[in-house]
C-alpha atoms as a PDB file:
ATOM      1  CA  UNK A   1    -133.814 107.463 -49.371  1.00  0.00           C
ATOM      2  CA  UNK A   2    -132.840 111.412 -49.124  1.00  0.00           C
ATOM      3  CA  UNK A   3    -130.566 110.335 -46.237  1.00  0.00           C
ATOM      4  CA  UNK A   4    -129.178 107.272 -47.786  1.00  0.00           C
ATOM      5  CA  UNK A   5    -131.465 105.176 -45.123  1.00  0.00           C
ATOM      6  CA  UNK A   6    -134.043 102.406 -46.580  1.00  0.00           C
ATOM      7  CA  UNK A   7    -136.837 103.733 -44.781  1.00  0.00           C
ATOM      8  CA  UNK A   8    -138.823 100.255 -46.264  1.00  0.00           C
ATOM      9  CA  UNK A   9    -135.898  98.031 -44.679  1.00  0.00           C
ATOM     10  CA  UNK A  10    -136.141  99.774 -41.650  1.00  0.00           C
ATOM     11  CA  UNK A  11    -139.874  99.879 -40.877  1.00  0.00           C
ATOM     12  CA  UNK A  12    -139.991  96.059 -41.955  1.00  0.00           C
ATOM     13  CA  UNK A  13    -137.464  95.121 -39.172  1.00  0.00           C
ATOM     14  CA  UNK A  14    -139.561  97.382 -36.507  1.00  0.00           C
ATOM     15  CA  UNK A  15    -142.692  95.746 -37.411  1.00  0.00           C
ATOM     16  CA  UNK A  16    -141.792  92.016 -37.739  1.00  0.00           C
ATOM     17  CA  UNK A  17    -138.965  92.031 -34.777  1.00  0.00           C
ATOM     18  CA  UNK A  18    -139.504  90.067 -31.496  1.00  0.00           C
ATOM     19  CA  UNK A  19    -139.468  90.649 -27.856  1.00  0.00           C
ATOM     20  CA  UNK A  20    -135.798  89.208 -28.089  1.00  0.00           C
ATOM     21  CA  UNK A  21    -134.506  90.896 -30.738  1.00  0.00           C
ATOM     22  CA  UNK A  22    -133.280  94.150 -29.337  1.00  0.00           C
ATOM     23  CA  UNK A  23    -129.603  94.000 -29.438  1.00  0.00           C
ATOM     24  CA  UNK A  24    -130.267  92.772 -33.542  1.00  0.00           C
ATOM     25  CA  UNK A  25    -131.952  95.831 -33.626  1.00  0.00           C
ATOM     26  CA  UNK A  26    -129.630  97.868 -32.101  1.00  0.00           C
ATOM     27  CA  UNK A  27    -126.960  96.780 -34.246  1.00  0.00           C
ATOM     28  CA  UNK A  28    -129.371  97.132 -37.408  1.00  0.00           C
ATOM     29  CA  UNK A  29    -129.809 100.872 -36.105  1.00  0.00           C
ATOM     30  CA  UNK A  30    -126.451 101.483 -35.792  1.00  0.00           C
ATOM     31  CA  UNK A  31    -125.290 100.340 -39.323  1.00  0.00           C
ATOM     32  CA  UNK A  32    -128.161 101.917 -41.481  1.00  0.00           C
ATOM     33  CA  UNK A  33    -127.042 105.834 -39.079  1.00  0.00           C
ATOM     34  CA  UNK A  34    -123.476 105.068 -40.101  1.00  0.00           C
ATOM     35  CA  UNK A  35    -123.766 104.053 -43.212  1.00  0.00           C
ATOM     36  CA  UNK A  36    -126.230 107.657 -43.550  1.00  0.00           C
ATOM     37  CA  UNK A  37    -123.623 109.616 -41.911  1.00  0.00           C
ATOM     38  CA  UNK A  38    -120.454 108.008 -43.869  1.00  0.00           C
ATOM     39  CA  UNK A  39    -122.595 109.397 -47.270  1.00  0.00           C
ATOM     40  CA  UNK A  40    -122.462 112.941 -46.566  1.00  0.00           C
ATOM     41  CA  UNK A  41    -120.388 115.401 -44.942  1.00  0.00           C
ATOM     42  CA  UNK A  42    -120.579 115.174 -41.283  1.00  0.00           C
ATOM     43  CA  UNK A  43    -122.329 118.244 -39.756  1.00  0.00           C
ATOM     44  CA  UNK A  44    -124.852 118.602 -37.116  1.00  0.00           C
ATOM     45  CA  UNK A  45    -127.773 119.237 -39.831  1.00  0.00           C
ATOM     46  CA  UNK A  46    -127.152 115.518 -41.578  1.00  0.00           C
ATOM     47  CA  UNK A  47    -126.736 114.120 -38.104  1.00  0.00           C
ATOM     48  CA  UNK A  48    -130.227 115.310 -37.735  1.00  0.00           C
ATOM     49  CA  UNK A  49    -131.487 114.181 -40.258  1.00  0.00           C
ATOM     50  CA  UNK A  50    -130.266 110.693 -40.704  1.00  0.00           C
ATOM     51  CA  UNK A  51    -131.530 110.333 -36.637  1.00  0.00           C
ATOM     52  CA  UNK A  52    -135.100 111.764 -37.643  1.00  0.00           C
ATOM     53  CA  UNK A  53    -134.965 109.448 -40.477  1.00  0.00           C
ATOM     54  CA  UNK A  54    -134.246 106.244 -38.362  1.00  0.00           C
ATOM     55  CA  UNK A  55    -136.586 107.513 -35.635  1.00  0.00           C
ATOM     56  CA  UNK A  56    -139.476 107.991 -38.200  1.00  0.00           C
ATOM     57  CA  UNK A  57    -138.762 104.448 -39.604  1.00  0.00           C
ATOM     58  CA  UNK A  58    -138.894 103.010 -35.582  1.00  0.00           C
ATOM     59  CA  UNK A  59    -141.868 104.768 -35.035  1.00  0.00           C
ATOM     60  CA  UNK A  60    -143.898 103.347 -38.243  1.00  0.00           C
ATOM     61  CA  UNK A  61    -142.456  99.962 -38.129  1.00  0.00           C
ATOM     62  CA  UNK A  62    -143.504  99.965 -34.379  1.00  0.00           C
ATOM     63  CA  UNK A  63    -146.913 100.724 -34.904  1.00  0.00           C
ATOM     64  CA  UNK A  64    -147.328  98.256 -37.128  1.00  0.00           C
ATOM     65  CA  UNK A  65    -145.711  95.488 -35.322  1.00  0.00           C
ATOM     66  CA  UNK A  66    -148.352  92.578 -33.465  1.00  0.00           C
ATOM     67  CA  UNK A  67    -146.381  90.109 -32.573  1.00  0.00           C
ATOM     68  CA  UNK A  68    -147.272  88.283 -28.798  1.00  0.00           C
ATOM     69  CA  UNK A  69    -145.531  90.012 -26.486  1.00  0.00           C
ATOM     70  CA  UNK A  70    -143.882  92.442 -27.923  1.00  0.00           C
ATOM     71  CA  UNK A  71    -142.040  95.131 -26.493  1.00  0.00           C
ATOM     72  CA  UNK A  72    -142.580  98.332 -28.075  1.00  0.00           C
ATOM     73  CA  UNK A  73    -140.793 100.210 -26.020  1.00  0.00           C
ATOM     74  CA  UNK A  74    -137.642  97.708 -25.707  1.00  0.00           C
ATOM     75  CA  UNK A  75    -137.307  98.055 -29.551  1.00  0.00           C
ATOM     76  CA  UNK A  76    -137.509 102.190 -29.579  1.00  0.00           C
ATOM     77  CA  UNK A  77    -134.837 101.850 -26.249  1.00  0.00           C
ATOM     78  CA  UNK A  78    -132.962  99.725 -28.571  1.00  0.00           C
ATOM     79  CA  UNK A  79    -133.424 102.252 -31.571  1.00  0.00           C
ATOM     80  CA  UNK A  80    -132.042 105.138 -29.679  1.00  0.00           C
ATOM     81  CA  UNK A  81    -129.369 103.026 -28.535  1.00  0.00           C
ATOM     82  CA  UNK A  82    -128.254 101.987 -31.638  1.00  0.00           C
ATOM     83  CA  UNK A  83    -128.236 105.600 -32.904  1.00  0.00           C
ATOM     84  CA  UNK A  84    -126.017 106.319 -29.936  1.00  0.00           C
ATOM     85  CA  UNK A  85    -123.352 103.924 -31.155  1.00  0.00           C
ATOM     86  CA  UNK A  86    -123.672 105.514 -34.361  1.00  0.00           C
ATOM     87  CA  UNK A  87    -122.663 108.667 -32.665  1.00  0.00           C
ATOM     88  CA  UNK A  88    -120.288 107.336 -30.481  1.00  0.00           C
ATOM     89  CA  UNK A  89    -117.907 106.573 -34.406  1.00  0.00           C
ATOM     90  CA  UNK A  90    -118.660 110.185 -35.141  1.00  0.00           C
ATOM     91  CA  UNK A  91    -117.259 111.364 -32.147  1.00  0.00           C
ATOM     92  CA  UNK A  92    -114.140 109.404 -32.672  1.00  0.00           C
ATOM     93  CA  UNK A  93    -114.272 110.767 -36.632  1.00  0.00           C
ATOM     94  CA  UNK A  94    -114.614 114.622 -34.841  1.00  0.00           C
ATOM     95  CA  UNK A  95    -111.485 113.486 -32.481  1.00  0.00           C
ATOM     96  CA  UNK A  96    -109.416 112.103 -35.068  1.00  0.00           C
ATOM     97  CA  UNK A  97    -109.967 114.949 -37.868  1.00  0.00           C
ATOM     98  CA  UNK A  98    -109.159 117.618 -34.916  1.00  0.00           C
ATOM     99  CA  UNK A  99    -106.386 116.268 -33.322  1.00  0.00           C
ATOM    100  CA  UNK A 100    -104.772 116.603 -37.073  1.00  0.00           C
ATOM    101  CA  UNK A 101    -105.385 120.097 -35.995  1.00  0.00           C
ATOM    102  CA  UNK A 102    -103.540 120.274 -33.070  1.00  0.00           C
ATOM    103  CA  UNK A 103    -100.685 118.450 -34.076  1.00  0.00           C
ATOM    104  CA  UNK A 104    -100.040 121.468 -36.614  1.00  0.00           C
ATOM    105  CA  UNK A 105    -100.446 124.360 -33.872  1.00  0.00           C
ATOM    106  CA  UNK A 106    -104.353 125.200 -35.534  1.00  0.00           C
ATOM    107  CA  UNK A 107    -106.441 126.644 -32.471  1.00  0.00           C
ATOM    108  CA  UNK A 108    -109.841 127.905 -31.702  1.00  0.00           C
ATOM    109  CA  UNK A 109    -109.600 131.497 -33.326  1.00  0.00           C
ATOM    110  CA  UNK A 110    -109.667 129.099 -36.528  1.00  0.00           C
ATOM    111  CA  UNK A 111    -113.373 129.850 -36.793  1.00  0.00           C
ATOM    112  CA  UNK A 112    -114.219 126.288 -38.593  1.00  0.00           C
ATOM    113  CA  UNK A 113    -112.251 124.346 -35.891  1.00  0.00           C
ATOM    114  CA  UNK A 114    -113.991 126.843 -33.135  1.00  0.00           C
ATOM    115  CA  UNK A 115    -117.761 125.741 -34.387  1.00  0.00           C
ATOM    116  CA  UNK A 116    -116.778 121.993 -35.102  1.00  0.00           C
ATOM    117  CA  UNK A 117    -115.796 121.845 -31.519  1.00  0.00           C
ATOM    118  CA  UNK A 118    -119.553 123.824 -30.365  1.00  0.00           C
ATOM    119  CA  UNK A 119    -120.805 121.177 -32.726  1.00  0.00           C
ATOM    120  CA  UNK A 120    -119.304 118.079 -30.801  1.00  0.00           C
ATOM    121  CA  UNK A 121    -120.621 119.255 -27.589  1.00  0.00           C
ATOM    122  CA  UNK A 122    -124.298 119.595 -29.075  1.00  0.00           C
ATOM    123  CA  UNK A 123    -125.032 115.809 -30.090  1.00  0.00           C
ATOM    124  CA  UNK A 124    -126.175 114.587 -27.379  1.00  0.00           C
ATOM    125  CA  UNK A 125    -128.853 117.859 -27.416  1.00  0.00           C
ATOM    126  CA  UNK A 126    -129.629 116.488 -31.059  1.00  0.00           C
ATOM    127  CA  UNK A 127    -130.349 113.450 -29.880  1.00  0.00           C
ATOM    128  CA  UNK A 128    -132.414 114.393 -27.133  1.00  0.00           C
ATOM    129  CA  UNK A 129    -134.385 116.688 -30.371  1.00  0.00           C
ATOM    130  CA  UNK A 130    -135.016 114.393 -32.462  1.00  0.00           C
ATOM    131  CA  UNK A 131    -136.462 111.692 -29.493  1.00  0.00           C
ATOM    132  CA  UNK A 132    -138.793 114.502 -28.137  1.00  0.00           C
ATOM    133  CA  UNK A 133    -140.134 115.216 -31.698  1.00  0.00           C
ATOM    134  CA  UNK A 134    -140.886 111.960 -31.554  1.00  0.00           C
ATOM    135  CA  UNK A 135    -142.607 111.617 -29.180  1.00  0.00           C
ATOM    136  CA  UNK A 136    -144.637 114.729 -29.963  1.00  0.00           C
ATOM    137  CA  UNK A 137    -145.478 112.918 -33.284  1.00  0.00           C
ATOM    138  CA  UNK A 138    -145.925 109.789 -32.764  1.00  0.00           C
ATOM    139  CA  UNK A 139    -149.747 109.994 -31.211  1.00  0.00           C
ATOM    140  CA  UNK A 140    -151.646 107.736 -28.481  1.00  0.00           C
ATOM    141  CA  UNK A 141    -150.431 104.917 -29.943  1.00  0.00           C
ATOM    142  CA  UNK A 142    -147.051 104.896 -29.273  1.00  0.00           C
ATOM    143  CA  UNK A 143    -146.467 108.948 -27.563  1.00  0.00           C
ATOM    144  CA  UNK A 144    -146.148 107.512 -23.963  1.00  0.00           C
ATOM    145  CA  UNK A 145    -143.451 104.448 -24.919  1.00  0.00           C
ATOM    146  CA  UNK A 146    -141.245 107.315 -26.891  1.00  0.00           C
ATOM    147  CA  UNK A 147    -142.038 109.787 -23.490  1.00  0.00           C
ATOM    148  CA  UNK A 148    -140.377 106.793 -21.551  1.00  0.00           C
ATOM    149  CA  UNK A 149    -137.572 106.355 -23.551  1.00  0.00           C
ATOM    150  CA  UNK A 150    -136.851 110.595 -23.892  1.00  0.00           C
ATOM    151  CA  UNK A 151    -137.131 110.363 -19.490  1.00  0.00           C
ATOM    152  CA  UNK A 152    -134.578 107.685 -19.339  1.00  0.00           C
ATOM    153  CA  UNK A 153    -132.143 109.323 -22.246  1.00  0.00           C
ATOM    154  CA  UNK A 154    -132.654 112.660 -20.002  1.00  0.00           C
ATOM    155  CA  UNK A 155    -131.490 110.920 -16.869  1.00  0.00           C
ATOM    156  CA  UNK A 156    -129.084 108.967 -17.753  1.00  0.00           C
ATOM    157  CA  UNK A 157    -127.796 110.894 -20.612  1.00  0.00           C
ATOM    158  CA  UNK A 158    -125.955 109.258 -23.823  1.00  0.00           C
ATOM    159  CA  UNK A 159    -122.923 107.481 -24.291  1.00  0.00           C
ATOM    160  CA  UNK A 160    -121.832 109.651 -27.192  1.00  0.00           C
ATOM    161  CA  UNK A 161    -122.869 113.083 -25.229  1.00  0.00           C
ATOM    162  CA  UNK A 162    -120.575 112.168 -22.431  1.00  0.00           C
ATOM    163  CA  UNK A 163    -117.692 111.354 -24.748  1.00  0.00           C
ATOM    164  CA  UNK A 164    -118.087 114.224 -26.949  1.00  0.00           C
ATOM    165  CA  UNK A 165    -117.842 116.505 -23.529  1.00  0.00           C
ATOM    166  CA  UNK A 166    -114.857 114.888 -22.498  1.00  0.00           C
ATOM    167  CA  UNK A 167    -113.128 114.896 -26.227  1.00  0.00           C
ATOM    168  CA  UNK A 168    -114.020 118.705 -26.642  1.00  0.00           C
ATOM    169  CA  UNK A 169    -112.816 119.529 -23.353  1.00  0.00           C
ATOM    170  CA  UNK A 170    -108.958 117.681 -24.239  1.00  0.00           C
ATOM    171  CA  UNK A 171    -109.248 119.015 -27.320  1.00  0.00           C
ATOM    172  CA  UNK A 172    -109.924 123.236 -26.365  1.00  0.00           C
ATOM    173  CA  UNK A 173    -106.900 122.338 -23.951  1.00  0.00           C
ATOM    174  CA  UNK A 174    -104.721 120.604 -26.474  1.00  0.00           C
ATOM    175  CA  UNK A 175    -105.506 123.667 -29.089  1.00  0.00           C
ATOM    176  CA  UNK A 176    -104.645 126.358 -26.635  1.00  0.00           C
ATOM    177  CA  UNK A 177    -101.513 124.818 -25.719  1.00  0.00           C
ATOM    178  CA  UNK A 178    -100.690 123.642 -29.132  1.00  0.00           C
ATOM    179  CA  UNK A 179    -100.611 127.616 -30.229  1.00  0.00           C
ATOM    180  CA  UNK A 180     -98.621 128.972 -27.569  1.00  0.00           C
ATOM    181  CA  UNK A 181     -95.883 126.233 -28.394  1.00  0.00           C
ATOM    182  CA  UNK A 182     -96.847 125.997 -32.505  1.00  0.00           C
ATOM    183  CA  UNK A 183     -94.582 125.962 -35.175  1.00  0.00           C
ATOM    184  CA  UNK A 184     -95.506 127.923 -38.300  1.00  0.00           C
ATOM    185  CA  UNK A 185     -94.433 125.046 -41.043  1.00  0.00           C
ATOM    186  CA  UNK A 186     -97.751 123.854 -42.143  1.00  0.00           C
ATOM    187  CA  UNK A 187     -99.858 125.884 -40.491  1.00  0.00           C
ATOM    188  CA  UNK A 188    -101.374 127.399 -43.802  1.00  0.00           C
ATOM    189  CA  UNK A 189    -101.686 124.097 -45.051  1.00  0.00           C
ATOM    190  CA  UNK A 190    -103.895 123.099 -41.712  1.00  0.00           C
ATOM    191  CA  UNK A 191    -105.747 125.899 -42.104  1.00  0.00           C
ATOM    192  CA  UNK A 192    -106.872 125.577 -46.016  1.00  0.00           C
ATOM    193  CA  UNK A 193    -107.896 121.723 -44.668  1.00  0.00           C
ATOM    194  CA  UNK A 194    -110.154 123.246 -42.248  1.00  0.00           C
ATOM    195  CA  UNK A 195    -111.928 124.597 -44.278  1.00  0.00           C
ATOM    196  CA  UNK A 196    -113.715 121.324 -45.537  1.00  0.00           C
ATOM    197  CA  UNK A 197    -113.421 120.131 -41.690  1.00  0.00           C
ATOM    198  CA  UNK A 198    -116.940 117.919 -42.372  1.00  0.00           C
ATOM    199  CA  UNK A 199    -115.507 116.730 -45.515  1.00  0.00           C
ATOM    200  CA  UNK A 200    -112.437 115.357 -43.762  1.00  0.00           C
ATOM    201  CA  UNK A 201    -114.393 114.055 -40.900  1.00  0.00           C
ATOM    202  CA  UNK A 202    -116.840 112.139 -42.936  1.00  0.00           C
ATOM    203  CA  UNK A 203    -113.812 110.360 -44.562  1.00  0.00           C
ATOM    204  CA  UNK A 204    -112.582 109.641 -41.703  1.00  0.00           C
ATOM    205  CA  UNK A 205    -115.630 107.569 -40.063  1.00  0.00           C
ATOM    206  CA  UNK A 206    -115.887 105.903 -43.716  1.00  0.00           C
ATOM    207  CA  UNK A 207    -112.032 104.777 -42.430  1.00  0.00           C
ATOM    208  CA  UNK A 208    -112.776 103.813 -39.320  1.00  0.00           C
ATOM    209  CA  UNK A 209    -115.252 101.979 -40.350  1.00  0.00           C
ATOM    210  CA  UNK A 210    -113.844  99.796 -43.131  1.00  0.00           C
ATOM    211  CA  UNK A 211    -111.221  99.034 -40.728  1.00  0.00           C
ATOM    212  CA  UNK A 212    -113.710  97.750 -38.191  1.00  0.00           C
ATOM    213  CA  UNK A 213    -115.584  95.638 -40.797  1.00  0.00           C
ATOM    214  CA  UNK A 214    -112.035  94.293 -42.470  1.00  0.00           C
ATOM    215  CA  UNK A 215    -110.910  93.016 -38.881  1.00  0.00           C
ATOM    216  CA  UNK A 216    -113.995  91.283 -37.788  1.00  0.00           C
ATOM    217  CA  UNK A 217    -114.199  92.826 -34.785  1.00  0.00           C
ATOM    218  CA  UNK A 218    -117.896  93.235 -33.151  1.00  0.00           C
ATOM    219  CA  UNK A 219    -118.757  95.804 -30.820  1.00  0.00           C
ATOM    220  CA  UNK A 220    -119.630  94.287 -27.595  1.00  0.00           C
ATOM    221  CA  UNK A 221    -123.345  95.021 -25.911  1.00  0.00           C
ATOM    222  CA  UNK A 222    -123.226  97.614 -23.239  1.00  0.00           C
ATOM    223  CA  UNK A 223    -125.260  97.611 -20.237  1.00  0.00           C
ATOM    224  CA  UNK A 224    -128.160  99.843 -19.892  1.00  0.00           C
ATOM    225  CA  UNK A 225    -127.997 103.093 -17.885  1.00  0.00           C
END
């Protein structure tokens, strides 16, 4: 449990889940990546990790799983997917941390700020990684179902990659324009935070988060691409 992930848990619900059971494991997916991600600070190496981690645990409890009919593939689509949600809050955490940022006149030449934003704009390519490695590892057995799932990721791209595009582009805007017009009260202060950037980001996904549970609200199935 190096990433905070029960591996065990996780392999159990791959190998005994049923051909209608994707959407419980998507959600199951999603929950274990946050709850990974909320544990340590948020940069692109523990994103890594905690997705190889989950995509290990798919691929073993897969292999073992022989229940009539069961769709292997469907349940690594609906691993991938659920690691995409996961994503999807840490976008939202990257948004929220930086936009502190801007409102205090921080821009890119802040050097943390400047990679957090190159960061953003690579999880979708992390994503894509950690699926292909998979692939690559996971044999005859199950190489050709994870090769599916990596075409159709490639194609249609991820939910999180597109909004993490879209968030760094507002944001490099926002910044830039936030400097010309900036004030200099607490832009020291700005500056000192950024320097724990994944620090504050990781608190703020444990926030988000808490406030999702605490109002009951369920995130709503989206369509496949």
């Amino acid at each position: 449990m190096k990433t905070g992930i029960d591996q065990d848990a996780l392999i159990e619900m791959f190998a005994n889940a049923g051909a209608k059971q994707g959407e419980q494991v998507r959600q199951a997916v999603r929950q274990a990546t946050l709850g990974a991600l909320q544990g340590r600070e948020l940069t692109l190496k523990n994103i890594r990790d905690a997705l190889k981690t989950v995509a290990q645990s798919a691929s073993a409890g897969a292999a073992q799983n022989v229940l009539p009919p069961v769709d292997v593939e469907g349940l690594l689509n609906s691993a991938v997917a659920g690691m995409d949600d996961a994503l999807l809050k840490a976008v939202d955490a990257n948004r929220v941390a930086l936009q502190q940022f801007v409102d205090q006149g921080v821009g890119l030449q802040e050097k943390t700020l400047k990679k957090a934003v190159g960061d953003l704009e690579k999880f979708e390519d992390t994503l894509i990684g950690v699926v292909r490695k998979s692939s690559e590892a996971a044999g005859a057995q199950l190489g050709p179902m994870w090769e599916q799932v990596l075409e159709k990721l490639q194609a249609g791209g991820s939910l999180s990659g597109a909004r993490a595009s879209s968030t760094a582009e507002q944001l490099v805007q926002q910044m830039q324009t936030a400097m010309r017009d900036s004030r200099s009260a607490g832009l020291r202060a700005a500056q000192t935070m950024a320097e724990s950037y994944s620090t504050l980001v990781s608190g703020v996904l444990i926030g988000m988060s808490e406030a999702l549970t605490q109002g009951g609200a369920a995130s709503k199935p989206r369509g496949k691409k």
